[in-house]
Structures are given as C-alpha cells and as structure tokens.
C-alpha atoms as a PDB file:
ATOM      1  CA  UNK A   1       0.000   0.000   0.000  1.00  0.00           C
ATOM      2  CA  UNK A   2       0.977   3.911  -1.052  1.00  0.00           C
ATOM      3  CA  UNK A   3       0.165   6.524   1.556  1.00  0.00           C
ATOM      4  CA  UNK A   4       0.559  10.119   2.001  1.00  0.00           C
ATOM      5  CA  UNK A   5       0.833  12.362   5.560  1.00  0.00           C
ATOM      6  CA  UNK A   6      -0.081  16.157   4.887  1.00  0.00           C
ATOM      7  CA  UNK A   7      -1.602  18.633   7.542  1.00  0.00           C
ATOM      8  CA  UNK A   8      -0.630  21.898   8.552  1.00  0.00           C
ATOM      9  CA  UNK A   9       3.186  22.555   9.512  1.00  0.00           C
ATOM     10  CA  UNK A  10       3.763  21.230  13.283  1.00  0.00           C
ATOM     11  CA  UNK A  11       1.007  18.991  13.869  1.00  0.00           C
ATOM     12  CA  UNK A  12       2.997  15.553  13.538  1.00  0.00           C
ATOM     13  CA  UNK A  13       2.665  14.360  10.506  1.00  0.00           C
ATOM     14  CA  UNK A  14       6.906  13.766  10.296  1.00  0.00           C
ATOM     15  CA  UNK A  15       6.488  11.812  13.461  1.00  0.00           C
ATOM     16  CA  UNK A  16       3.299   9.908  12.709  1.00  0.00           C
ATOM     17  CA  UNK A  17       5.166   8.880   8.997  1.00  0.00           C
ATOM     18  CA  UNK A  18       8.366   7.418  11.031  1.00  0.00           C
ATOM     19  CA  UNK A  19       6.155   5.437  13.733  1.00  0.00           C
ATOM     20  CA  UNK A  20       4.402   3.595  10.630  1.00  0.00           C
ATOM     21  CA  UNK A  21       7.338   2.865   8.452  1.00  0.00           C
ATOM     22  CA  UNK A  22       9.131   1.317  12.049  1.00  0.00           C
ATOM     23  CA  UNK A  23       5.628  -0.527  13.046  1.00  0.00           C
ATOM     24  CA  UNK A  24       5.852  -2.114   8.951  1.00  0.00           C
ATOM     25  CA  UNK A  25       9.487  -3.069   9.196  1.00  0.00           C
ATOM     26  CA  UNK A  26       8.869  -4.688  12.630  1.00  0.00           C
ATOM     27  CA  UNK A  27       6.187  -6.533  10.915  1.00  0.00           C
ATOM     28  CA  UNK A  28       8.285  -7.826   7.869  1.00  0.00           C
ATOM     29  CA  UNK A  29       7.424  -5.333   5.521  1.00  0.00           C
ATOM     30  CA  UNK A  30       9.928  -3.436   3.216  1.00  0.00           C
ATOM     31  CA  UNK A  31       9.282   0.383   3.308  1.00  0.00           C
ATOM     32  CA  UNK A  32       9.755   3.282   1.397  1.00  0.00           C
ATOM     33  CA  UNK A  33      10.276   6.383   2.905  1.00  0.00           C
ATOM     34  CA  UNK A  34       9.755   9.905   0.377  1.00  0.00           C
ATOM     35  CA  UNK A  35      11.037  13.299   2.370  1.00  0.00           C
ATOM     36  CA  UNK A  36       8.581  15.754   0.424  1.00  0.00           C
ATOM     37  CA  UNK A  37       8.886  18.631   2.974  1.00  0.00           C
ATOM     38  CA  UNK A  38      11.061  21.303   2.831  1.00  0.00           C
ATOM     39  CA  UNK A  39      12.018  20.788   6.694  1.00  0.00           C
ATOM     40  CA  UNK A  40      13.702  17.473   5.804  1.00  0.00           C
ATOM     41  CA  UNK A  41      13.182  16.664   9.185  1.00  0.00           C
ATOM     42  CA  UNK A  42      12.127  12.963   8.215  1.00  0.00           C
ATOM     43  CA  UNK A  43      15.241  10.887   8.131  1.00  0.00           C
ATOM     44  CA  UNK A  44      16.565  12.573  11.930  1.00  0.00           C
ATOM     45  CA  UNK A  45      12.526  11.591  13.073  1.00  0.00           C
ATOM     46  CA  UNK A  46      13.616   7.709  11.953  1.00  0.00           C
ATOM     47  CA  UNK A  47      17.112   7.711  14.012  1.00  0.00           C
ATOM     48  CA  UNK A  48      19.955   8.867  11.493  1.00  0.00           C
ATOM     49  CA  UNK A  49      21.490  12.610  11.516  1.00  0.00           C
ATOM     50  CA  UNK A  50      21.151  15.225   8.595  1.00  0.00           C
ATOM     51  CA  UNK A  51      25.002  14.513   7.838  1.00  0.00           C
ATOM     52  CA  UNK A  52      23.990  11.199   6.728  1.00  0.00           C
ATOM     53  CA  UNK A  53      21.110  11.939   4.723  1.00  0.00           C
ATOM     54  CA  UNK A  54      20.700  10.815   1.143  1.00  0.00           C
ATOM     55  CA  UNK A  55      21.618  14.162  -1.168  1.00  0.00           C
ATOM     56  CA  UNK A  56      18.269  15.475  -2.171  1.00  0.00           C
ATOM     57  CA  UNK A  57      17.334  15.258  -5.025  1.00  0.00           C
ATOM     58  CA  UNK A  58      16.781  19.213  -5.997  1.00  0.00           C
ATOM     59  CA  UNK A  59      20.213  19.318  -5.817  1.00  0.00           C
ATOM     60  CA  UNK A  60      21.397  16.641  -8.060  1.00  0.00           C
ATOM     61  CA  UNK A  61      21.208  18.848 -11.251  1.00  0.00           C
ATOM     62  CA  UNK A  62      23.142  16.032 -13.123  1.00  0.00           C
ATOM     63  CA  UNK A  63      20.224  13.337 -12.835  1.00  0.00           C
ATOM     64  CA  UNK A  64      17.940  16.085 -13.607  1.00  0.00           C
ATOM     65  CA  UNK A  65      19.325  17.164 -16.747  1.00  0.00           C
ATOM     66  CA  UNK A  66      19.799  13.619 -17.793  1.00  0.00           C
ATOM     67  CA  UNK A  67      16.837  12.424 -17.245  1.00  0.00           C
ATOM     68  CA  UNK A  68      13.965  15.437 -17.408  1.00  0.00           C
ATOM     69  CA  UNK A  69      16.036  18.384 -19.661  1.00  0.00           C
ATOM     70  CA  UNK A  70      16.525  17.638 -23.585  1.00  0.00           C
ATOM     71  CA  UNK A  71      19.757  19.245 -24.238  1.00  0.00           C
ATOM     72  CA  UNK A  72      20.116  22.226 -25.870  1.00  0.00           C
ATOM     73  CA  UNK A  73      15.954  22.719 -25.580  1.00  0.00           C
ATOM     74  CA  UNK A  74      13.787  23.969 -22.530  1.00  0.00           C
ATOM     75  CA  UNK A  75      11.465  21.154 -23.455  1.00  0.00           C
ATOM     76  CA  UNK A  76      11.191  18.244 -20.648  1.00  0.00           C
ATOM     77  CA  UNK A  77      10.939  14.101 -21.306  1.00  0.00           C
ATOM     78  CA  UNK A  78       8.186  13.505 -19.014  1.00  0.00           C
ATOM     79  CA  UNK A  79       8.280   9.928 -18.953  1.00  0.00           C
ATOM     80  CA  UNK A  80      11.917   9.359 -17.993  1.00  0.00           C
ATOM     81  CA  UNK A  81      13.252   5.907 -17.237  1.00  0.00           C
ATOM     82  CA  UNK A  82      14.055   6.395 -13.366  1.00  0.00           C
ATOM     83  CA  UNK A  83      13.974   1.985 -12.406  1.00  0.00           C
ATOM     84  CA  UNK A  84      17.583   2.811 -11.103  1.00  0.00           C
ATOM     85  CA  UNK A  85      16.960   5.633  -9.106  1.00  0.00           C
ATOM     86  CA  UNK A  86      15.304   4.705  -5.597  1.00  0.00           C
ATOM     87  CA  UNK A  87      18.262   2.605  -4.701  1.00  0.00           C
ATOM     88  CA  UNK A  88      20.598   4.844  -5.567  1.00  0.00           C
ATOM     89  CA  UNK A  89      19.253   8.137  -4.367  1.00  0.00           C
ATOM     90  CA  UNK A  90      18.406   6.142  -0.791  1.00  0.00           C
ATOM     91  CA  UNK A  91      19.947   5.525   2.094  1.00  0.00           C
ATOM     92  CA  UNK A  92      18.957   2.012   4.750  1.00  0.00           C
ATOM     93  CA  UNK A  93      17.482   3.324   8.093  1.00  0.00           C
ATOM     94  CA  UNK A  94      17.638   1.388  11.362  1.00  0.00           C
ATOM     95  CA  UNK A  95      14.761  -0.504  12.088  1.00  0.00           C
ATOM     96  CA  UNK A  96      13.879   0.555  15.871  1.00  0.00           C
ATOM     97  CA  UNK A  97      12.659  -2.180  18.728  1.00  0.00           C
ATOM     98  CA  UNK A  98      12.333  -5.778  18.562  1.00  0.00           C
ATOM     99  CA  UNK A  99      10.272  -7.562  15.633  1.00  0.00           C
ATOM    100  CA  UNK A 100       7.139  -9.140  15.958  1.00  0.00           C
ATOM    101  CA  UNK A 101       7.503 -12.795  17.256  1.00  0.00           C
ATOM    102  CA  UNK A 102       8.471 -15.208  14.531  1.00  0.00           C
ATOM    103  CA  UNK A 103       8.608 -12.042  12.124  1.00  0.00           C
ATOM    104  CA  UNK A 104      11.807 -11.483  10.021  1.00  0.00           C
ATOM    105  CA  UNK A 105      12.070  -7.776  10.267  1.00  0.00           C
ATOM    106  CA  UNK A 106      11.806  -5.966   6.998  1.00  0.00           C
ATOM    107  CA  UNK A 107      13.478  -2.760   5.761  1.00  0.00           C
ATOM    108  CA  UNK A 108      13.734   0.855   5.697  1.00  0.00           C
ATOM    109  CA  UNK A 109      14.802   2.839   2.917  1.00  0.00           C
ATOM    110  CA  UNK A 110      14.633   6.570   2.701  1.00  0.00           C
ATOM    111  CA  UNK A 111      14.646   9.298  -0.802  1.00  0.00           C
ATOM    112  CA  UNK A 112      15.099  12.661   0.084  1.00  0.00           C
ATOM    113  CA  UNK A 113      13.217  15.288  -2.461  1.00  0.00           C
ATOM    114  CA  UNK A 114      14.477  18.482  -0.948  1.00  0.00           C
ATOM    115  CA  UNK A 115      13.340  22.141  -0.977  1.00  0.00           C
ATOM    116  CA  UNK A 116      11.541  23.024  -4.270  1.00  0.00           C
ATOM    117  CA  UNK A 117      11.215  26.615  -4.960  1.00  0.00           C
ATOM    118  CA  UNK A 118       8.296  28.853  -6.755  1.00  0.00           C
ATOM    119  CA  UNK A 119       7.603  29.517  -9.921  1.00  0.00           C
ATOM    120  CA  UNK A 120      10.816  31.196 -11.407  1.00  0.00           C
ATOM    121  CA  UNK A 121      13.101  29.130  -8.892  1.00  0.00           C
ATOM    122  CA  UNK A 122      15.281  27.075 -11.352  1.00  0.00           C
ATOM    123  CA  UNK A 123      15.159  23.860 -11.789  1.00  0.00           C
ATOM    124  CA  UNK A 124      12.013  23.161  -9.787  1.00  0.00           C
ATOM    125  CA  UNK A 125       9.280  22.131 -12.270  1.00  0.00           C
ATOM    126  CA  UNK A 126      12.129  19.444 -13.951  1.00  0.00           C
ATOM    127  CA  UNK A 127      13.322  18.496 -10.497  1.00  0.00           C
ATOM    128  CA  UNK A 128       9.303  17.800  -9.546  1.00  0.00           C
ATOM    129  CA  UNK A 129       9.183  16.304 -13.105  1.00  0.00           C
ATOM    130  CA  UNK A 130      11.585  13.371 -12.025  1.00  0.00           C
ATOM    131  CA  UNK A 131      10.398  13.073  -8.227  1.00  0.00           C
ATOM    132  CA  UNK A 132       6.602  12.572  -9.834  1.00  0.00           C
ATOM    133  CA  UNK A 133       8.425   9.433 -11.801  1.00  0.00           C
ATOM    134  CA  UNK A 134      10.140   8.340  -8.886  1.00  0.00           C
ATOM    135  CA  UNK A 135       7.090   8.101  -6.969  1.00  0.00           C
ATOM    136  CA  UNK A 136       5.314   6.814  -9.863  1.00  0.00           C
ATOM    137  CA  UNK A 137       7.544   3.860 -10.105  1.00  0.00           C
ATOM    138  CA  UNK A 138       7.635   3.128  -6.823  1.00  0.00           C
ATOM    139  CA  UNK A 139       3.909   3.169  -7.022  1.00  0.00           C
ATOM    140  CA  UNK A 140       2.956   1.314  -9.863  1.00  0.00           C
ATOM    141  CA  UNK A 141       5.868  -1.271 -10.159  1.00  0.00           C
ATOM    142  CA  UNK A 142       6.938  -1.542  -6.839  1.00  0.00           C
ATOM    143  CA  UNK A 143       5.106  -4.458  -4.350  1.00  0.00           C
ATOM    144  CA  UNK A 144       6.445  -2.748  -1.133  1.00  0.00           C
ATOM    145  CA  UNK A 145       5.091  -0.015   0.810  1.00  0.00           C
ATOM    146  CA  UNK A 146       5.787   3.513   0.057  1.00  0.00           C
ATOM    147  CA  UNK A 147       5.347   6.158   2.971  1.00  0.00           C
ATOM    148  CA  UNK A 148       5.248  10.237   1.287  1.00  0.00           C
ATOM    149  CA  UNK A 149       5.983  12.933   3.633  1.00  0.00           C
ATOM    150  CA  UNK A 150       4.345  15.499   2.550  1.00  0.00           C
ATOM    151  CA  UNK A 151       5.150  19.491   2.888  1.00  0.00           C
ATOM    152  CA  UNK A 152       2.952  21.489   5.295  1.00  0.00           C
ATOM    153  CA  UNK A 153      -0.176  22.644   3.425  1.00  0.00           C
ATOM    154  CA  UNK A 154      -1.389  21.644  -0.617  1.00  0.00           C
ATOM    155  CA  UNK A 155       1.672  22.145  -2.044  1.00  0.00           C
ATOM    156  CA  UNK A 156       2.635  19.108  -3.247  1.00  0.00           C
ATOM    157  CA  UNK A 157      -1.110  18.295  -4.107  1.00  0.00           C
ATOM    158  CA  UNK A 158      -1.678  21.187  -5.861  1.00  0.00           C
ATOM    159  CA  UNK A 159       1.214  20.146  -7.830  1.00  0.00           C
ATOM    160  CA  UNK A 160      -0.748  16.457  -7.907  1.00  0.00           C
ATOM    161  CA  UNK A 161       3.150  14.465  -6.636  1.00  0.00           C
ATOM    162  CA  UNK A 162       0.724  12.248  -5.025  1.00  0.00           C
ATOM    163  CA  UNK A 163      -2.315  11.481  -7.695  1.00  0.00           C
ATOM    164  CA  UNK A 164      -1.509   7.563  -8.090  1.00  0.00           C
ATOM    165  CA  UNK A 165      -1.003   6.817  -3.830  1.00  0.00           C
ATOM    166  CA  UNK A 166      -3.550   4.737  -2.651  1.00  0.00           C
ATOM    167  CA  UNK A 167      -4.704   7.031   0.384  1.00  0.00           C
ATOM    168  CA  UNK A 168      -3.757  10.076   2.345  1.00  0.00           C
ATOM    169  CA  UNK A 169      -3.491  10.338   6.020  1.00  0.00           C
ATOM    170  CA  UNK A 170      -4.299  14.102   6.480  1.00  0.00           C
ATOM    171  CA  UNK A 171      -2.780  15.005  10.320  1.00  0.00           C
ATOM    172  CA  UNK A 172      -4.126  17.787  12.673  1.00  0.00           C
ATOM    173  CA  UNK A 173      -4.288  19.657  16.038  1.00  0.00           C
ATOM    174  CA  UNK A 174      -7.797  19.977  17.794  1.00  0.00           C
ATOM    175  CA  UNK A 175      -7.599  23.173  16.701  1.00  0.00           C
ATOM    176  CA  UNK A 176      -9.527  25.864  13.736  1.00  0.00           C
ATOM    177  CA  UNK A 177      -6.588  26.641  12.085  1.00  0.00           C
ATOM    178  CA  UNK A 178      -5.142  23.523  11.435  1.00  0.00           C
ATOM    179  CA  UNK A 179      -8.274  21.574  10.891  1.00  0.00           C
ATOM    180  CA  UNK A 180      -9.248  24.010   7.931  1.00  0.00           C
ATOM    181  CA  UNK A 181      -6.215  23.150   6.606  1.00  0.00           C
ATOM    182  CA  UNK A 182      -6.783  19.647   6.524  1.00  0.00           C
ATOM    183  CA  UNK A 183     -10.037  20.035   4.874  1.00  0.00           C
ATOM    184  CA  UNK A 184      -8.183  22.212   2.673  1.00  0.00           C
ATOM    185  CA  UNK A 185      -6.320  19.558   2.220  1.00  0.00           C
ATOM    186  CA  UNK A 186      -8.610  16.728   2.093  1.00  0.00           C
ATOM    187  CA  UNK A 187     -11.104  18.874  -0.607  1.00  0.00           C
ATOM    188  CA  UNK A 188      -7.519  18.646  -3.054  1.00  0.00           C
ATOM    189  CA  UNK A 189      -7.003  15.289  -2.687  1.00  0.00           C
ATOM    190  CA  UNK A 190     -10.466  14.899  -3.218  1.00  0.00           C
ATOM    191  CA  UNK A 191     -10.299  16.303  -6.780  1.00  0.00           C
ATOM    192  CA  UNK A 192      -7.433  14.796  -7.545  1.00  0.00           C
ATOM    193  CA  UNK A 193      -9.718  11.330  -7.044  1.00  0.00           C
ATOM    194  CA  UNK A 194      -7.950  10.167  -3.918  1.00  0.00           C
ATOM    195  CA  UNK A 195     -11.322   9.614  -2.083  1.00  0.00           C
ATOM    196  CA  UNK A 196      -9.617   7.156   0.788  1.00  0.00           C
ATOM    197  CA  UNK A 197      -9.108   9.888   3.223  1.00  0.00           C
ATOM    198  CA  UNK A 198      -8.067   9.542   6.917  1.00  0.00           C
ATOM    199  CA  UNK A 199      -7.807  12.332   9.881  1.00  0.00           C
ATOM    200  CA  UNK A 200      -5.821  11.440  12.640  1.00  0.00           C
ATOM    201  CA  UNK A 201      -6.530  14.181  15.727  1.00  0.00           C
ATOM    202  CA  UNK A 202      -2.804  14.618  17.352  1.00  0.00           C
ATOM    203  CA  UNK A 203      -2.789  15.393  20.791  1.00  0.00           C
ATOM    204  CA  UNK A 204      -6.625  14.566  21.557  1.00  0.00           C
ATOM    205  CA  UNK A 205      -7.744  12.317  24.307  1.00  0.00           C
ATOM    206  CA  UNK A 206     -10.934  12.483  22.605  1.00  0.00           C
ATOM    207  CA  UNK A 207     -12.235   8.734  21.616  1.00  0.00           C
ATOM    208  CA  UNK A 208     -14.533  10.562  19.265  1.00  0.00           C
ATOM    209  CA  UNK A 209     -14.206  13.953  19.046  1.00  0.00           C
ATOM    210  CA  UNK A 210     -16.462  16.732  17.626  1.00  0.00           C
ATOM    211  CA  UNK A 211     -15.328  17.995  15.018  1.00  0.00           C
ATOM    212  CA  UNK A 212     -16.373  21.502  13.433  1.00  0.00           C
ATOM    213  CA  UNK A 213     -18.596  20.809   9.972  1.00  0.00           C
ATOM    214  CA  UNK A 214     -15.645  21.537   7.440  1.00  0.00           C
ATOM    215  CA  UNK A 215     -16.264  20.541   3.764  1.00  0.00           C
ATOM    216  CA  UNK A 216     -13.147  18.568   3.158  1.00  0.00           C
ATOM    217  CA  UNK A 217     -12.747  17.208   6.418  1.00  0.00           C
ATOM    218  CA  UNK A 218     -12.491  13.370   6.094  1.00  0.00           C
ATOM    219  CA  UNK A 219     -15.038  11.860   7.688  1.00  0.00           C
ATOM    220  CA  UNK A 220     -12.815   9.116   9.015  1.00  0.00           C
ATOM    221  CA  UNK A 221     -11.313   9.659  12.129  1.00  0.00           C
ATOM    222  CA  UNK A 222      -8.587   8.469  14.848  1.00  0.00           C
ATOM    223  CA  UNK A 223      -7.715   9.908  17.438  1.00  0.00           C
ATOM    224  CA  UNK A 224      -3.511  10.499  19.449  1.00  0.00           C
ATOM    225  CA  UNK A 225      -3.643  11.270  22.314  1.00  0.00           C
ATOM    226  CA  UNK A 226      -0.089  13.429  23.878  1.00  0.00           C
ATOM    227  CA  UNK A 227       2.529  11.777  24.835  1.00  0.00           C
ATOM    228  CA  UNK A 228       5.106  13.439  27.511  1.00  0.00           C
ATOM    229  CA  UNK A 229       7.476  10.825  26.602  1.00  0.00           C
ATOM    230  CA  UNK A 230       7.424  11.827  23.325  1.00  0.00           C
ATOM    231  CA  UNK A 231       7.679  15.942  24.436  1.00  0.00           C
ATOM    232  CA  UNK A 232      10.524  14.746  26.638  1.00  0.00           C
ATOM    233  CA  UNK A 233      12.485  12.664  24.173  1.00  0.00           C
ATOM    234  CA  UNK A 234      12.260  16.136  21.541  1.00  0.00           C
ATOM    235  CA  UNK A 235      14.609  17.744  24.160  1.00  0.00           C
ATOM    236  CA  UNK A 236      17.234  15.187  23.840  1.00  0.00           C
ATOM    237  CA  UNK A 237      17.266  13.921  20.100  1.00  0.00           C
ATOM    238  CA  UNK A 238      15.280  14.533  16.551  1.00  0.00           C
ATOM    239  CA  UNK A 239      14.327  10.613  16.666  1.00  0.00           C
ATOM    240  CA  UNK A 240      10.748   9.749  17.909  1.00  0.00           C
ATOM    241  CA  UNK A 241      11.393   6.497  17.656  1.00  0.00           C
ATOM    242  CA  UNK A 242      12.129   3.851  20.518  1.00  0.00           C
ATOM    243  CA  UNK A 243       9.621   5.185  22.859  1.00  0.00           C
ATOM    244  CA  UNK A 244       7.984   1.838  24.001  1.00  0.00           C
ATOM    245  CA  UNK A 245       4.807   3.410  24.298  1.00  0.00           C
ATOM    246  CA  UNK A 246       2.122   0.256  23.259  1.00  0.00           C
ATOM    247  CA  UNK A 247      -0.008   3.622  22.315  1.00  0.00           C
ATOM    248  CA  UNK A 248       1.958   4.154  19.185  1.00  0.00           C
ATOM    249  CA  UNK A 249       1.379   1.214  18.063  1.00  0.00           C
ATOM    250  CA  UNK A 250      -1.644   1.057  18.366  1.00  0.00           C
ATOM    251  CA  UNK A 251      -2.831   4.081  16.707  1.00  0.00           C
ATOM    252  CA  UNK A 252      -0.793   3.334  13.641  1.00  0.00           C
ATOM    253  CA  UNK A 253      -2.488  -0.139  13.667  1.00  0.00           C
ATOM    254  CA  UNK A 254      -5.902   1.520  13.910  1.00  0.00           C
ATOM    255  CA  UNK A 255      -5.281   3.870  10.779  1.00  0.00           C
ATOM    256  CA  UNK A 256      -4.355   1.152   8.861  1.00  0.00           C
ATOM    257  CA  UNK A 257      -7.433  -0.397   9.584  1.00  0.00           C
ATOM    258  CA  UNK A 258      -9.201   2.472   8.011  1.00  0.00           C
ATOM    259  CA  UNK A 259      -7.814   2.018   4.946  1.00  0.00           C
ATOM    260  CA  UNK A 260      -8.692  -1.839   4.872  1.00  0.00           C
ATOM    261  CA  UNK A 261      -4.520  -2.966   4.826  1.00  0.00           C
ATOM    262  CA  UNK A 262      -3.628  -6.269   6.327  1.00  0.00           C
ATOM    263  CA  UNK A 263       0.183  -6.770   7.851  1.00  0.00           C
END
C-alpha cells in the first residue's frame, strides 16, 4: 500500500510517517520512505542525523538534466526511465525495537526530495518532473510499501506528486486553524480522485471527538492522544522512535485499519 501524511506545519505528521514505516518493518514489511517537505526533518525523526542523509534530489542537477532536460531545448521528457533511481538516491534506516515474534524484520529505505522553490526558482518544475516518476515507479511497479511525507499545506497536491497513492493520512491539532487546513487539504485530494481519506486528531484524548462541519474534512477519524514521553524525548534527540509506548502502536495499527490494509 501507497500513503501520504499532509496537515498543517507542526502537527505531527513527520512523526506519525516514522512510527508507521518502524511498526511495517517490525512486521516484515519493506518500506519506502519519500522526504517531500522542505524541513527534511524525516530521516533525523527515523534515528539517522542530517550529515547522513541521502543528497536530495533538488540538488542533483546532473540526474535532472539527464533524465527530465533535452539538451540544448527547454522542453522536458516527461516519462523518464528512473527503475535505477530509488536505490541509488536512498539511504537504509535502522529498524527501531524488537520484531514481531516469529517475524523477520523488513526494511527501511529513505529518498530525500528536498526544498523546491516557486515559480521562477530554477530547476524546480524538472526536479518535480523526475520526483513525480520516482514516486510513480515506486507506485505502480513496486510491491512494497511507500510512505510520502508530505510538505505542510497543498503544495505538493496542488502540484498532484501524489495522484496515483492509494490514500492520504491528512494530520491535525484539535484546533480551527489547522483543521481548515486539513479540509483544505482533504477537498484537493479529493479532486485529484484520492477519495480514501483519513484524519488522525494529534494530541486529543478524545475517543470521538467533535469535530467543526468543514467541507473537506475526512469523515474518518482516529484519534492520538499526547505523549510526555514523546515531548521529553524532543529535548534530547530529533528521533521519535524507541519510545515503548504500546499507544503508538496502536494508533498506527488503527489507521491502517481504516484504509482496509492487512500486515
């Protein structure tokens, strides 16, 4: 299965993405790991610092002119073959905790896209060109899971990076501001035909919570409740993971649920 995380900057969604790729892996699943967020804050959530980060992709004008930029033209190839790419351009992450019983533990794998800049910025519509056919590989040909990071807002849907993922996990506060933005958010998607929508509620206690009538807002709902383990462990390291908290677990195991997957 192909999922997304967007939601308002700050809400979790960084932290949310690295507890599920960890929970897969634990469970013998191989998982794909897309930074699409401009903090690139991912791979230091998942246990590894930003020295030893895959180079992002923006910055590897090389690949892009080989692959997207026909020389000598401003025209782009938009279907570029890119089969090579996601091993190359990753780097392995640690898989954190002890596997499930009897459960070889699978494997982590992160691709780093990097800050992409407005229109007028360079090389950013061929450098979203080739991340696009990344994830569309990875997507379409690949059996293993694929985890997308999104950046904070409709960026990257407005730009449709995500149109072939098989749901989105749209991540908020209990609060106005950043649950317009996930129906924002979840009214994109929407139009962009990805109609499996889940809202996870970060730091609500709330079994079910009521929610303001948003048009957007997915109607499917889970609810995270705060964690002072996880507020104390941000004072000490970037990693989330390795917090022994059974309540991680099972939140991620209750938002896969939603969208019908079976580990």
């Amino acid at each position: 299965m192909k999922l997304a995380f967007a939601g308002k900057g700050g809400v979790g969604k960084t932290t949310l993405t690295a507890w599920m790729a960890d929970y897969l892996a634990r469970n013998g699943q191989n998982v794909w790991l897309v930074d699409a967020d401009t903090a690139l804050s991912l791979g230091e959530a998942c246990g590894i610092d930003r020295g030893s980060l895959p180079e992002a992709l923006i910055h590897r004008e090389d690949l892009i002119r080989e692959r997207i930029r026909q020389e000598n033209t401003s025209m782009f190839t938009l279907n570029p073959d890119v089969s090579d790419l996601p091993e190359a351009l990753s780097v392995e992450l640690p898989v954190s905790g002890i596997p499930t019983q009897s459960v070889v533990a699978g494997s982590k794998r992160l691709l780093v896209m990097g800050t992409v800049t407005g229109a007028g910025g360079g090389c950013a519509c061929a450098a979203n060109t080739l991340l696009k056919a990344i994830l569309a590989h990875l997507v379409l040909e690949r059996n293993d899971w694929v985890l997308v990071d999104l950046e904070a807002g409709v960026e990257h849907l407005g730009r449709g990076t995500v149109a072939h993922v098989d749901g989105l996990v749209v991540v908020s506060e209990p609060s106005m501001r950043g649950l317009q933005t996930a129906a924002d958010v979840g009214s994109m998607a929407a139009e962009l035909g990805l109609q499996k929508q889940v809202l996870v509620l970060n730091r609500s206690d709330a079994e079910s919570p009521k929610l303001p009538e948003l048009d957007g807002l997915p109607e499917s709902v889970v609810s995270m409740p705060y964690l002072s383990s996880l507020a104390s462990r941000q004072l000490e390291t970037g990693s989330v993971l390795g917090l022994r908290d059974e309540t991680i677990d099972d939140v991620v195991e209750r938002i896969l649920e939603k969208f019908g997957a079976r580990i």
